[in-house]
PDB file of N, CA and C in Angstrom:
ATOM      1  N   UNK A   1       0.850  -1.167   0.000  1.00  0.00           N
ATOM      2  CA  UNK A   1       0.000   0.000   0.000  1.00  0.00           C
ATOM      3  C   UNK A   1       0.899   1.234   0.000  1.00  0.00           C
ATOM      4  N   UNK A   2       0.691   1.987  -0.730  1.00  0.00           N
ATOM      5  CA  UNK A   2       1.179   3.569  -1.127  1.00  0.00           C
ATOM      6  C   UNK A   2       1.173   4.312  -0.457  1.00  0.00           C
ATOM      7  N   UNK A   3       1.926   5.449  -0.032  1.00  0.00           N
ATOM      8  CA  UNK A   3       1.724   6.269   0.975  1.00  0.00           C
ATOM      9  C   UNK A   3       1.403   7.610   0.114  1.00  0.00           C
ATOM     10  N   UNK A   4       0.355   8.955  -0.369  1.00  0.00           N
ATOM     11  CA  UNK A   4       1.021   9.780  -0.750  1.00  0.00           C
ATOM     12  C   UNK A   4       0.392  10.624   0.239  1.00  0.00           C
ATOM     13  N   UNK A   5       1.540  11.567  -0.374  1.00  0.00           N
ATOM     14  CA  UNK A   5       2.040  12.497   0.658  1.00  0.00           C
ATOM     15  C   UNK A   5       1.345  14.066  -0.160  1.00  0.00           C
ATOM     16  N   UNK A   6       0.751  14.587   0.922  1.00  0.00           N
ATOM     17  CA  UNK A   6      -0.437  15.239   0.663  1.00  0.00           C
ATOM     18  C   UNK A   6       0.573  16.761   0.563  1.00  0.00           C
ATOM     19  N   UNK A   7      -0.354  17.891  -0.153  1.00  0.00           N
ATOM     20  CA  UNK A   7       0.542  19.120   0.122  1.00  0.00           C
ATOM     21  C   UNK A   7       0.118  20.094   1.160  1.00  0.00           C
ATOM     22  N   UNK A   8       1.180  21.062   1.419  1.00  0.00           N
ATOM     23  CA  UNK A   8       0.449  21.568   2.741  1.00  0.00           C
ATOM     24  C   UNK A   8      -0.752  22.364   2.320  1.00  0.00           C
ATOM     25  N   UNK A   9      -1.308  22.884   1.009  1.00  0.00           N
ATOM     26  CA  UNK A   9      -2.751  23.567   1.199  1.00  0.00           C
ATOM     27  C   UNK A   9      -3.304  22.399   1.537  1.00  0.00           C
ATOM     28  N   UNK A  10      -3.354  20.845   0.696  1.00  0.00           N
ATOM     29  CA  UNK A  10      -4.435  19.930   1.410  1.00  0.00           C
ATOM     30  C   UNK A  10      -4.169  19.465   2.928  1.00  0.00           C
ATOM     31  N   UNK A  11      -3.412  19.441   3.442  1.00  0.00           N
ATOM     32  CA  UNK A  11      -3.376  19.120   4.965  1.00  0.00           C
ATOM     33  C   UNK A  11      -4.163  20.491   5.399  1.00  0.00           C
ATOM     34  N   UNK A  12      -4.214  22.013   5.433  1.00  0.00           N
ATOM     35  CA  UNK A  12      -4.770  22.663   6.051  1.00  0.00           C
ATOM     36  C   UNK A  12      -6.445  23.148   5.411  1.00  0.00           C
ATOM     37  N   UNK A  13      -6.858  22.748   4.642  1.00  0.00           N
ATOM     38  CA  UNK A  13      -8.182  22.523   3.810  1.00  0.00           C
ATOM     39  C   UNK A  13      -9.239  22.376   5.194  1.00  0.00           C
ATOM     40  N   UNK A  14     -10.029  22.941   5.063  1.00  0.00           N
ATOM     41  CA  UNK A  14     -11.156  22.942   5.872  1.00  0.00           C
ATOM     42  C   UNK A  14     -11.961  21.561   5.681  1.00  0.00           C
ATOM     43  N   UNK A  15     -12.349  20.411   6.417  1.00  0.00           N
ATOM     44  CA  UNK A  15     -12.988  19.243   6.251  1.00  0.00           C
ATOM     45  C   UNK A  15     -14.157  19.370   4.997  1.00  0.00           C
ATOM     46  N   UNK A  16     -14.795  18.522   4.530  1.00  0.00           N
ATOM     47  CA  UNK A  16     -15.758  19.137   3.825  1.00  0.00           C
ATOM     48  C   UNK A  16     -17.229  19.300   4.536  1.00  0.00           C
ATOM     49  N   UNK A  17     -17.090  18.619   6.069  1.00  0.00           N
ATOM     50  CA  UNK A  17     -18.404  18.836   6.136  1.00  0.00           C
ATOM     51  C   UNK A  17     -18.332  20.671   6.603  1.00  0.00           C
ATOM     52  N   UNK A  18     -17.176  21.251   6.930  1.00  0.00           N
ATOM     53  CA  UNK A  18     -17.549  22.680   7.241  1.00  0.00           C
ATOM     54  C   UNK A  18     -17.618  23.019   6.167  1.00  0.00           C
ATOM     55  N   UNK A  19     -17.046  22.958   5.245  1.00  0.00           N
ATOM     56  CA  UNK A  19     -17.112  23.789   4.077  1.00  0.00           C
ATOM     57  C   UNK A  19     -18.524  23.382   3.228  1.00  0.00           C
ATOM     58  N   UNK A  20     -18.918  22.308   3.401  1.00  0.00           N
ATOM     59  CA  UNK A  20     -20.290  22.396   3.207  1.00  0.00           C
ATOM     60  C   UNK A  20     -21.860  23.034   3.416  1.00  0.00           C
ATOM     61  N   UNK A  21     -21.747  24.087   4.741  1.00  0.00           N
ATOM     62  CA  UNK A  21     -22.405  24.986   5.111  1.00  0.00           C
ATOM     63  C   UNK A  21     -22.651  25.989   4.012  1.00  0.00           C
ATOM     64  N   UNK A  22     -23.526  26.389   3.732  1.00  0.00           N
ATOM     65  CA  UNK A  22     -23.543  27.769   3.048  1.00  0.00           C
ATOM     66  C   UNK A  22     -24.360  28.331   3.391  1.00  0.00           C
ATOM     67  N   UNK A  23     -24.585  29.203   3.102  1.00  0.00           N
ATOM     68  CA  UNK A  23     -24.749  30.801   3.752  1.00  0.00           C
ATOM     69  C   UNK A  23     -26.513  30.507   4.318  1.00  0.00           C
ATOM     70  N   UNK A  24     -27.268  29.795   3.176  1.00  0.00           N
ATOM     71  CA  UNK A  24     -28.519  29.837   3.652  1.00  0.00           C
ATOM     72  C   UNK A  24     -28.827  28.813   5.264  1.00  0.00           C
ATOM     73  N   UNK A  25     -27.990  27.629   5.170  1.00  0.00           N
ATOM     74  CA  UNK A  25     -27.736  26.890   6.258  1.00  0.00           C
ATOM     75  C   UNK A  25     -27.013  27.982   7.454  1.00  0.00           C
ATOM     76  N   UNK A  26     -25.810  28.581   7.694  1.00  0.00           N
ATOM     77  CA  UNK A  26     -25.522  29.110   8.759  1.00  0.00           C
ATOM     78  C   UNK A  26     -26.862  30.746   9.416  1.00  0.00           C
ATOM     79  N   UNK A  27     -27.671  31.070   7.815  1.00  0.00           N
ATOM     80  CA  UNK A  27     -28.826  31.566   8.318  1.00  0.00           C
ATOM     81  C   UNK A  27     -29.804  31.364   9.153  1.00  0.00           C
ATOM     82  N   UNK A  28     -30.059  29.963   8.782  1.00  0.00           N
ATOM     83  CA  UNK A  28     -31.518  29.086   9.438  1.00  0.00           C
ATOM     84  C   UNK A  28     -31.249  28.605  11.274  1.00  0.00           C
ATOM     85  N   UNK A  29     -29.396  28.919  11.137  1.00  0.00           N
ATOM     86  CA  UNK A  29     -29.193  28.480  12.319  1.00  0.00           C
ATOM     87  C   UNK A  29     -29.000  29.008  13.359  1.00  0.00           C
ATOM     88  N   UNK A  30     -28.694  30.629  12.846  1.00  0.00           N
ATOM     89  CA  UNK A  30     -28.714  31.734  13.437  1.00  0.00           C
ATOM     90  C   UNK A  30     -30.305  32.172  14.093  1.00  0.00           C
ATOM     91  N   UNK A  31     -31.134  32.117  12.786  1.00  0.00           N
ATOM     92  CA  UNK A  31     -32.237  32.828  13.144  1.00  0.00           C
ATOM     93  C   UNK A  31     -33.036  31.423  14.238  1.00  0.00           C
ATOM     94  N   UNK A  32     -32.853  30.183  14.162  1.00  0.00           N
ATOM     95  CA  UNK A  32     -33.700  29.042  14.989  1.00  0.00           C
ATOM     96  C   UNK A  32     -32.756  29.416  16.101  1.00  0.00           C
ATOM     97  N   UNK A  33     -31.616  29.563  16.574  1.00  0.00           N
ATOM     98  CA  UNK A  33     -31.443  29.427  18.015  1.00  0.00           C
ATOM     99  C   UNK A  33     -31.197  30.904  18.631  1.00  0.00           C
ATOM    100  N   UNK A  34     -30.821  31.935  17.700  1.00  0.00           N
ATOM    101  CA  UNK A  34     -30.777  33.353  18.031  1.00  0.00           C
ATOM    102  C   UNK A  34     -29.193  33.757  17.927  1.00  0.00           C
ATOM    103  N   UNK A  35     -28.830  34.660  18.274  1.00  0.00           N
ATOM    104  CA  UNK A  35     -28.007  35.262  18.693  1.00  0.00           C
ATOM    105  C   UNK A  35     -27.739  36.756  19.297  1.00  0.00           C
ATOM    106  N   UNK A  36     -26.821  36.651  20.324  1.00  0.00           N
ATOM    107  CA  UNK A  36     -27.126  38.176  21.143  1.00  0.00           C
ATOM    108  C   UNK A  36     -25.373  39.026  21.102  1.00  0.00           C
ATOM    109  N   UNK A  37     -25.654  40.329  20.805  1.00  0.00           N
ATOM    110  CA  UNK A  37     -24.481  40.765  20.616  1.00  0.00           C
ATOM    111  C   UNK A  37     -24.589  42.097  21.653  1.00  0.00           C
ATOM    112  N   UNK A  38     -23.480  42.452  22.618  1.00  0.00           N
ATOM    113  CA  UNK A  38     -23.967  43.636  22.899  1.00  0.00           C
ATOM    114  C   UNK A  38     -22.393  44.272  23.801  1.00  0.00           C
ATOM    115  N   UNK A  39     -22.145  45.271  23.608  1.00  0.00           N
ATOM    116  CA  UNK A  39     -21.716  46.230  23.903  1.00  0.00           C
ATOM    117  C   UNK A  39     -21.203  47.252  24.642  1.00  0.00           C
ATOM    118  N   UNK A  40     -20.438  47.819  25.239  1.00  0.00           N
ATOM    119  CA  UNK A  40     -20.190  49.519  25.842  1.00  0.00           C
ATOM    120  C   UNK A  40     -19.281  49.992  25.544  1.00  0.00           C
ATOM    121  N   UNK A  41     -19.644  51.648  24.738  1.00  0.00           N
ATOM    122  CA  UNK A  41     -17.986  52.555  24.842  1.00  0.00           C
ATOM    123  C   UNK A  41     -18.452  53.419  25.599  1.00  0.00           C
ATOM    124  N   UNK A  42     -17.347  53.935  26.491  1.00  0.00           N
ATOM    125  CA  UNK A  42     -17.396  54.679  27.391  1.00  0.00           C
ATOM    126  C   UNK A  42     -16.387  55.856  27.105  1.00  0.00           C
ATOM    127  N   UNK A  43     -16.765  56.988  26.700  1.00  0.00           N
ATOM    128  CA  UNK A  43     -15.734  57.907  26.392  1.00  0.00           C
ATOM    129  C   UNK A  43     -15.421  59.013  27.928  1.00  0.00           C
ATOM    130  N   UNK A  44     -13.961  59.025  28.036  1.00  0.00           N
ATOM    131  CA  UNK A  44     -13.715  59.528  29.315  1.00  0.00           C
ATOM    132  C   UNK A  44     -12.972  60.967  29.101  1.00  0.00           C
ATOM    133  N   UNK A  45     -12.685  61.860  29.792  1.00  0.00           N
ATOM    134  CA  UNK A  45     -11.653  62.783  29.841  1.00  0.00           C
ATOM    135  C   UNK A  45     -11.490  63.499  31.185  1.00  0.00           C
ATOM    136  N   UNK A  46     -10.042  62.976  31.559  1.00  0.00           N
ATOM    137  CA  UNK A  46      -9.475  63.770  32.918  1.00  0.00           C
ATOM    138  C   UNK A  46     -10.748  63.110  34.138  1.00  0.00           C
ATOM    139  N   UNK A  47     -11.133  61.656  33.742  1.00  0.00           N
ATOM    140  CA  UNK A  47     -11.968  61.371  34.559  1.00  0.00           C
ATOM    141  C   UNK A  47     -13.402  61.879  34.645  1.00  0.00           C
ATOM    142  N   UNK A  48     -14.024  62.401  33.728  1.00  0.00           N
ATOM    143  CA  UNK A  48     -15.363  62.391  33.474  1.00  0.00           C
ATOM    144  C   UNK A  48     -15.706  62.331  32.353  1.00  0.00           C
ATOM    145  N   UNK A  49     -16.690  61.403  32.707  1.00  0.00           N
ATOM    146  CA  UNK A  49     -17.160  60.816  31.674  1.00  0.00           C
ATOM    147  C   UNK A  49     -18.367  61.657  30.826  1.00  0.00           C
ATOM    148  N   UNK A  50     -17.655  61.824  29.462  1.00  0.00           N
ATOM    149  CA  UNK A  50     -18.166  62.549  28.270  1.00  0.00           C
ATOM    150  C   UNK A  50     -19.111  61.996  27.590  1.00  0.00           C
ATOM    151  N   UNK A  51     -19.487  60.299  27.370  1.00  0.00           N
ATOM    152  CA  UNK A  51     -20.365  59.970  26.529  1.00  0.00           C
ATOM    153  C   UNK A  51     -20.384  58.081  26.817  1.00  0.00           C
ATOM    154  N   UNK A  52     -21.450  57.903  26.929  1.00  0.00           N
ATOM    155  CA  UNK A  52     -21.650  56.154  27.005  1.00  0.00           C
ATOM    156  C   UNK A  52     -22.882  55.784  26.451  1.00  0.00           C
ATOM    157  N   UNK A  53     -22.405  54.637  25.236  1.00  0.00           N
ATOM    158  CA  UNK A  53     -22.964  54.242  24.012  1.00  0.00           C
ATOM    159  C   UNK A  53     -23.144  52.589  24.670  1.00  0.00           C
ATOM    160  N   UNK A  54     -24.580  52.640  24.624  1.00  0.00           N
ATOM    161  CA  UNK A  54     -24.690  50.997  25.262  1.00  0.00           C
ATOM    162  C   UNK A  54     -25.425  49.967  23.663  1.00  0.00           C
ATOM    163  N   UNK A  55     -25.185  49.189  23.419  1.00  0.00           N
ATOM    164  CA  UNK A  55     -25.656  48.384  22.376  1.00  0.00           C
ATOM    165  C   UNK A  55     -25.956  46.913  22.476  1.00  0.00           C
ATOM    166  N   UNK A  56     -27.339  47.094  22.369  1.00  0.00           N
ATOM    167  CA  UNK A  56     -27.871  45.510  22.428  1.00  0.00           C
ATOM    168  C   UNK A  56     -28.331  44.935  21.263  1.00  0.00           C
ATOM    169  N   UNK A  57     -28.201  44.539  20.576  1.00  0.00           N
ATOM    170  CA  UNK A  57     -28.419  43.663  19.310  1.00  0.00           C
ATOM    171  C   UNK A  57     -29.021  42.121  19.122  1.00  0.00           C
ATOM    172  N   UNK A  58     -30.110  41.894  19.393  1.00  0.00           N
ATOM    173  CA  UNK A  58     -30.649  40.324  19.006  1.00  0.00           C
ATOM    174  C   UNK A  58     -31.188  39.889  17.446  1.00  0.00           C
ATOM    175  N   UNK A  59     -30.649  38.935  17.357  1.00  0.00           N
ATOM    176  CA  UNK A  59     -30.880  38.540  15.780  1.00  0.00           C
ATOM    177  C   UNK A  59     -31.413  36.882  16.371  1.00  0.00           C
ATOM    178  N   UNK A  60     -32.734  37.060  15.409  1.00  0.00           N
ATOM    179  CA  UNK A  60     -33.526  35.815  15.718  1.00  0.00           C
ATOM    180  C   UNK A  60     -35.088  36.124  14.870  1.00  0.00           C
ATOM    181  N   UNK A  61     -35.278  34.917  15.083  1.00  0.00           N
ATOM    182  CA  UNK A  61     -36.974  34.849  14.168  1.00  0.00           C
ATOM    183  C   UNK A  61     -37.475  35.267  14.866  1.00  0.00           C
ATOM    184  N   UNK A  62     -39.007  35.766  14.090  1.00  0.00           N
ATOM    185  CA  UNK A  62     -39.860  36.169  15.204  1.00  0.00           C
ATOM    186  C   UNK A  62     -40.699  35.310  16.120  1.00  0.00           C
ATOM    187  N   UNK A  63     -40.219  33.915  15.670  1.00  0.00           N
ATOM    188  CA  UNK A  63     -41.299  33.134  16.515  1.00  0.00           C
ATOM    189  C   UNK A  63     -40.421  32.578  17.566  1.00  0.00           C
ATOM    190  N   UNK A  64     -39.155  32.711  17.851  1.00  0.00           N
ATOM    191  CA  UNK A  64     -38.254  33.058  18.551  1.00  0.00           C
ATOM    192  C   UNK A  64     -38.025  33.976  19.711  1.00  0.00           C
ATOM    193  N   UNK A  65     -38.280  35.407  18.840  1.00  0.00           N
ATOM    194  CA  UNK A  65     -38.368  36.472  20.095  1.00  0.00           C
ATOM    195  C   UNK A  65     -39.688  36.388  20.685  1.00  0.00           C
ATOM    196  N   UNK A  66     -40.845  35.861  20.093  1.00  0.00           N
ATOM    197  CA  UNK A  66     -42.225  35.746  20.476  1.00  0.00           C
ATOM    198  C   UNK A  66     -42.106  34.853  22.235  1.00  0.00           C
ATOM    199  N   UNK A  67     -41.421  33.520  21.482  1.00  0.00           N
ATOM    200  CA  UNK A  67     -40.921  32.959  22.944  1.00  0.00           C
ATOM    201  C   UNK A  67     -39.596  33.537  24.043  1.00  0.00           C
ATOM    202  N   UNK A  68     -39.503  34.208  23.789  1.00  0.00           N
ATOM    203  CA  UNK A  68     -38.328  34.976  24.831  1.00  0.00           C
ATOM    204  C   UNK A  68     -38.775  36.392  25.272  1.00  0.00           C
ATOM    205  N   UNK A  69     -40.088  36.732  25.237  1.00  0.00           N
ATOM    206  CA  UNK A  69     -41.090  37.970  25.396  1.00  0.00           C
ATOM    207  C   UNK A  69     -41.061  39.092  24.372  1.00  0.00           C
ATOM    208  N   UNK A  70     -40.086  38.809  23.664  1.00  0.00           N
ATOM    209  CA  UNK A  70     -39.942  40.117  22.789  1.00  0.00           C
ATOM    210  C   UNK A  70     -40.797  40.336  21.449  1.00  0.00           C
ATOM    211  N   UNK A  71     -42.158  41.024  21.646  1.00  0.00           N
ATOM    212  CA  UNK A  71     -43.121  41.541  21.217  1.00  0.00           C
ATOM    213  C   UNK A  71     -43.304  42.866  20.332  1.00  0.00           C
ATOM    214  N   UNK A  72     -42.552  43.752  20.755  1.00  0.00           N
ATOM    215  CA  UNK A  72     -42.800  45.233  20.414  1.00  0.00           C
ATOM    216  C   UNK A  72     -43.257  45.766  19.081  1.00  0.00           C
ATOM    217  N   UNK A  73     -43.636  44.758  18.010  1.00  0.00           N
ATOM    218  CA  UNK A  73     -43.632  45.177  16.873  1.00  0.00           C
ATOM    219  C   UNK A  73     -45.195  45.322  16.782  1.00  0.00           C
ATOM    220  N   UNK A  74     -45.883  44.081  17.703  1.00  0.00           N
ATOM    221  CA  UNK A  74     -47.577  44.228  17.923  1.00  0.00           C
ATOM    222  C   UNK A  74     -47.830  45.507  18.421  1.00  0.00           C
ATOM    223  N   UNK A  75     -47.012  46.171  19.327  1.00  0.00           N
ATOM    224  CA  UNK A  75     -48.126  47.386  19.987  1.00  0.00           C
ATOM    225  C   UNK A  75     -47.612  48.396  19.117  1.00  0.00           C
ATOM    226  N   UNK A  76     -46.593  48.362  18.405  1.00  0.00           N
ATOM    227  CA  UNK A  76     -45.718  49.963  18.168  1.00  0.00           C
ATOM    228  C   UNK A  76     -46.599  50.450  16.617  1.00  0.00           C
ATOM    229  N   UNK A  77     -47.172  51.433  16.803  1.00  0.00           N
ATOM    230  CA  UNK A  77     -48.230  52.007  15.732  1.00  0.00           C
ATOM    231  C   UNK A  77     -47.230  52.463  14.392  1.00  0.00           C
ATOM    232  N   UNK A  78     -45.864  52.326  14.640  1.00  0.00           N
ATOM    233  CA  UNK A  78     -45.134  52.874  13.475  1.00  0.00           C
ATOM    234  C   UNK A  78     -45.000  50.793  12.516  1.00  0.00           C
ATOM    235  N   UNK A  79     -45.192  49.743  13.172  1.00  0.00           N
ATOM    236  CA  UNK A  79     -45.810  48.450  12.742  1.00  0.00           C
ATOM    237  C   UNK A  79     -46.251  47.558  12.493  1.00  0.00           C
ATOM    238  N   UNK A  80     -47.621  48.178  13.277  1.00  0.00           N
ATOM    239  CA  UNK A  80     -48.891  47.479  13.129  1.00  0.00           C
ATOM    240  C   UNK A  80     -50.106  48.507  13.249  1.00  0.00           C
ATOM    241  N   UNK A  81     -50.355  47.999  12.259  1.00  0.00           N
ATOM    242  CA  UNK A  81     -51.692  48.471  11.560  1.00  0.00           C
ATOM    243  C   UNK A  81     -53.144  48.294  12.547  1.00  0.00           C
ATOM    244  N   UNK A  82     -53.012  47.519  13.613  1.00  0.00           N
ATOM    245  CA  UNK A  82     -53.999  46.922  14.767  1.00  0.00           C
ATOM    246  C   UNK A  82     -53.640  47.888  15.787  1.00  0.00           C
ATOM    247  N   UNK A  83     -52.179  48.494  16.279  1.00  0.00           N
ATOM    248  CA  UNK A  83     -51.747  49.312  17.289  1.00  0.00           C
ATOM    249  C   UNK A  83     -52.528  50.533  16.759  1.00  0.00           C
ATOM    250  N   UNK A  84     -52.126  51.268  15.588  1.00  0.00           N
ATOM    251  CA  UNK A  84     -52.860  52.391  15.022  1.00  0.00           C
ATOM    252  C   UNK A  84     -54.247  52.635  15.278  1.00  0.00           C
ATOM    253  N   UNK A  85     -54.716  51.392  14.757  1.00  0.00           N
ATOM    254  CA  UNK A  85     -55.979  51.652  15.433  1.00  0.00           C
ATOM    255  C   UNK A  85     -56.399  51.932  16.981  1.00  0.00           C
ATOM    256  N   UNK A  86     -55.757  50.945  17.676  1.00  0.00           N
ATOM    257  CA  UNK A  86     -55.830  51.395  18.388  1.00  0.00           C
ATOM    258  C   UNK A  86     -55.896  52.654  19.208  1.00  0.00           C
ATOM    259  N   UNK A  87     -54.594  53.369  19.061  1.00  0.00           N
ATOM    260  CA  UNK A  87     -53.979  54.514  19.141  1.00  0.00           C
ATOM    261  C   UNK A  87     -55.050  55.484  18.576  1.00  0.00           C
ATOM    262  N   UNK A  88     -55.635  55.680  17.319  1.00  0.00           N
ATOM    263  CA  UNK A  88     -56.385  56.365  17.185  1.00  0.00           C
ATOM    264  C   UNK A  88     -58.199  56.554  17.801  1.00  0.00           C
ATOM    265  N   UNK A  89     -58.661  54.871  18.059  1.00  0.00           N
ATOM    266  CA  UNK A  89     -59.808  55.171  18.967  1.00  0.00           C
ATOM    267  C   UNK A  89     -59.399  55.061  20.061  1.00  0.00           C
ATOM    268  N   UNK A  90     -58.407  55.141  20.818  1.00  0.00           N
ATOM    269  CA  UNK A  90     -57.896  55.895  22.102  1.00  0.00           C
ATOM    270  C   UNK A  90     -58.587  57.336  22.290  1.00  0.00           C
ATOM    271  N   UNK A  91     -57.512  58.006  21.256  1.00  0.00           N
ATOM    272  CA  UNK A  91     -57.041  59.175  20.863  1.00  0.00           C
ATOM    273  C   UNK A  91     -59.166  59.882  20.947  1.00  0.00           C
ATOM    274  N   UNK A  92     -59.821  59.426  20.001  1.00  0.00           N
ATOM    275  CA  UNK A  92     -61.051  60.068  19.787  1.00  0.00           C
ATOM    276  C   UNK A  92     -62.006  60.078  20.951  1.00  0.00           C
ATOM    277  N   UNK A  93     -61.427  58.862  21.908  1.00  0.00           N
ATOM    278  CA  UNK A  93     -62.317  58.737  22.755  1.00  0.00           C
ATOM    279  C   UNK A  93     -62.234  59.702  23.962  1.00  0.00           C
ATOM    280  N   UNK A  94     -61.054  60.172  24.077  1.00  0.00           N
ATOM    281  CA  UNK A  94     -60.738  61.089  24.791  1.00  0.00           C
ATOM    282  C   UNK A  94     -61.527  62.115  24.643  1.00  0.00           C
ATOM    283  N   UNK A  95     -62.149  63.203  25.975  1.00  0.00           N
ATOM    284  CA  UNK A  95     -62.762  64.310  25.557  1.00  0.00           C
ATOM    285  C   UNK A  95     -62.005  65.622  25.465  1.00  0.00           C
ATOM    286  N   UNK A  96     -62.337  66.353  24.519  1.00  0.00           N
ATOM    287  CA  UNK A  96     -61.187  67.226  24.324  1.00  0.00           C
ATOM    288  C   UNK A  96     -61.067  68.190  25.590  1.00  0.00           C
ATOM    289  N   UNK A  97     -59.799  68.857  26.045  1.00  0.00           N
ATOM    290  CA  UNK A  97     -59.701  69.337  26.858  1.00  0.00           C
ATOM    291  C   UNK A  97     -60.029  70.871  26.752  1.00  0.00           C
ATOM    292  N   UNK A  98     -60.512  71.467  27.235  1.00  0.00           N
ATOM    293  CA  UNK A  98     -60.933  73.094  27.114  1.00  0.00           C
ATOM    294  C   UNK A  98     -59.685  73.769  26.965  1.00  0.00           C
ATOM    295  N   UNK A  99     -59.578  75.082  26.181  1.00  0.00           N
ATOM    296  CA  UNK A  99     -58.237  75.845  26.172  1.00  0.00           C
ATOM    297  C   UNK A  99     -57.947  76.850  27.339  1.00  0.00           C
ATOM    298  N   UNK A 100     -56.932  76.788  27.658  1.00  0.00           N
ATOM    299  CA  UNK A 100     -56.867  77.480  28.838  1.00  0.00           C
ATOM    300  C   UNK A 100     -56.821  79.322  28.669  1.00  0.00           C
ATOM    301  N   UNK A 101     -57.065  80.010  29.043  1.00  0.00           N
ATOM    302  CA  UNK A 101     -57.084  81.348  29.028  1.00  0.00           C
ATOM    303  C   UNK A 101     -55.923  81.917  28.782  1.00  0.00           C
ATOM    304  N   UNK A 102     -56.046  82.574  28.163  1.00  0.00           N
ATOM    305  CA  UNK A 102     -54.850  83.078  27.527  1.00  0.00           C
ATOM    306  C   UNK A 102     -54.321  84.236  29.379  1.00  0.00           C
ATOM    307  N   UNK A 103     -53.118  84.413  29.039  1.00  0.00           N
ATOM    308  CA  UNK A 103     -52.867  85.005  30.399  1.00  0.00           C
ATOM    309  C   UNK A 103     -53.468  86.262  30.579  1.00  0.00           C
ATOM    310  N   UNK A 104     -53.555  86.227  32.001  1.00  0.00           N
ATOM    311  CA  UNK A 104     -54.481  87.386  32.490  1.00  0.00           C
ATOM    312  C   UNK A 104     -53.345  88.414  32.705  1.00  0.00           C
ATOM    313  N   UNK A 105     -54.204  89.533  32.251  1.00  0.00           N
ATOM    314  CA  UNK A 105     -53.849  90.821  32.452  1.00  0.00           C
ATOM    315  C   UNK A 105     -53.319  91.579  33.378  1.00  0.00           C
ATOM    316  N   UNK A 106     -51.800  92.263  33.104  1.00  0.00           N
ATOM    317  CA  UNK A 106     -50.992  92.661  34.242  1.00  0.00           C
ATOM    318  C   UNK A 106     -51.365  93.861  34.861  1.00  0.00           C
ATOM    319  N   UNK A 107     -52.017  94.150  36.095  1.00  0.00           N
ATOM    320  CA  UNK A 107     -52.699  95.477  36.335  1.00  0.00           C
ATOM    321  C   UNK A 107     -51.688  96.717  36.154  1.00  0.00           C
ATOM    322  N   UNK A 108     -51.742  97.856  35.606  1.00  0.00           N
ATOM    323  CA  UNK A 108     -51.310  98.656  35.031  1.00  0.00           C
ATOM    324  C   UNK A 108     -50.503  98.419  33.884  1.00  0.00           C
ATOM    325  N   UNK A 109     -50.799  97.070  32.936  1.00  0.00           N
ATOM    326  CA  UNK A 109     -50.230  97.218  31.558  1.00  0.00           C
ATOM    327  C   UNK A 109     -51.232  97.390  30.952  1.00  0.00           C
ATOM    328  N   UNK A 110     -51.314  97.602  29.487  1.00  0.00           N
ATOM    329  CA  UNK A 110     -52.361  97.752  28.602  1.00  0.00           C
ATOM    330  C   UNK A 110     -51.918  96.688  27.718  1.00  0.00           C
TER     331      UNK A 110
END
């Protein structure tokens, strides 16, 4: 039996089952189990602090964030068309409020 002797790109070659992933597979796997990314810069000078940038980032399906409470797209009227409504027979049901008087008169101004 033969021995051959492989070159070094094929000894460092990625197996094929990784390289078999593609893009739509490492998608499906992202969005089914989630992923969370998040963040802080803290900008300082002479010890006080000038500016802090906090960043939370979740990437996931929605039937995903549905199970992990994250909802906000049902109530927020900028995307859903059911919140709007809402928001607007809120809004009508309210009785309007009277205008308030314009300010009263400073004794000896005209």
């Amino acid at each position: 039996m033969a021995q051959v002797e492989s070159t070094r790109a094929e000894r460092y070659r990625p197996s094929r089952e990784t390289r078999g992933s593609s893009v739509a597979d490492i998608l499906e796997r992202v969005l089914d189990k989630g992923i969370v990314i998040t963040g802080d810069i803290k900008i300082f000078l002479t010890d006080v602090e000038l500016l802090t940038i906090q960043i939370r980032l979740i990437i996931c399906s929605v039937e995903r964030a549905e199970e992990i409470g994250l909802d906000w797209w049902k109530t927020n009227p900028a995307f859903s068309s059911a919140a709007r409504e809402r928001l607007s027979s809120a809004e009508s049901a309210e009785p309007e409020k009277p205008r308030e008087e314009e300010e009263a008169p400073v004794p000896g101004k005209v």
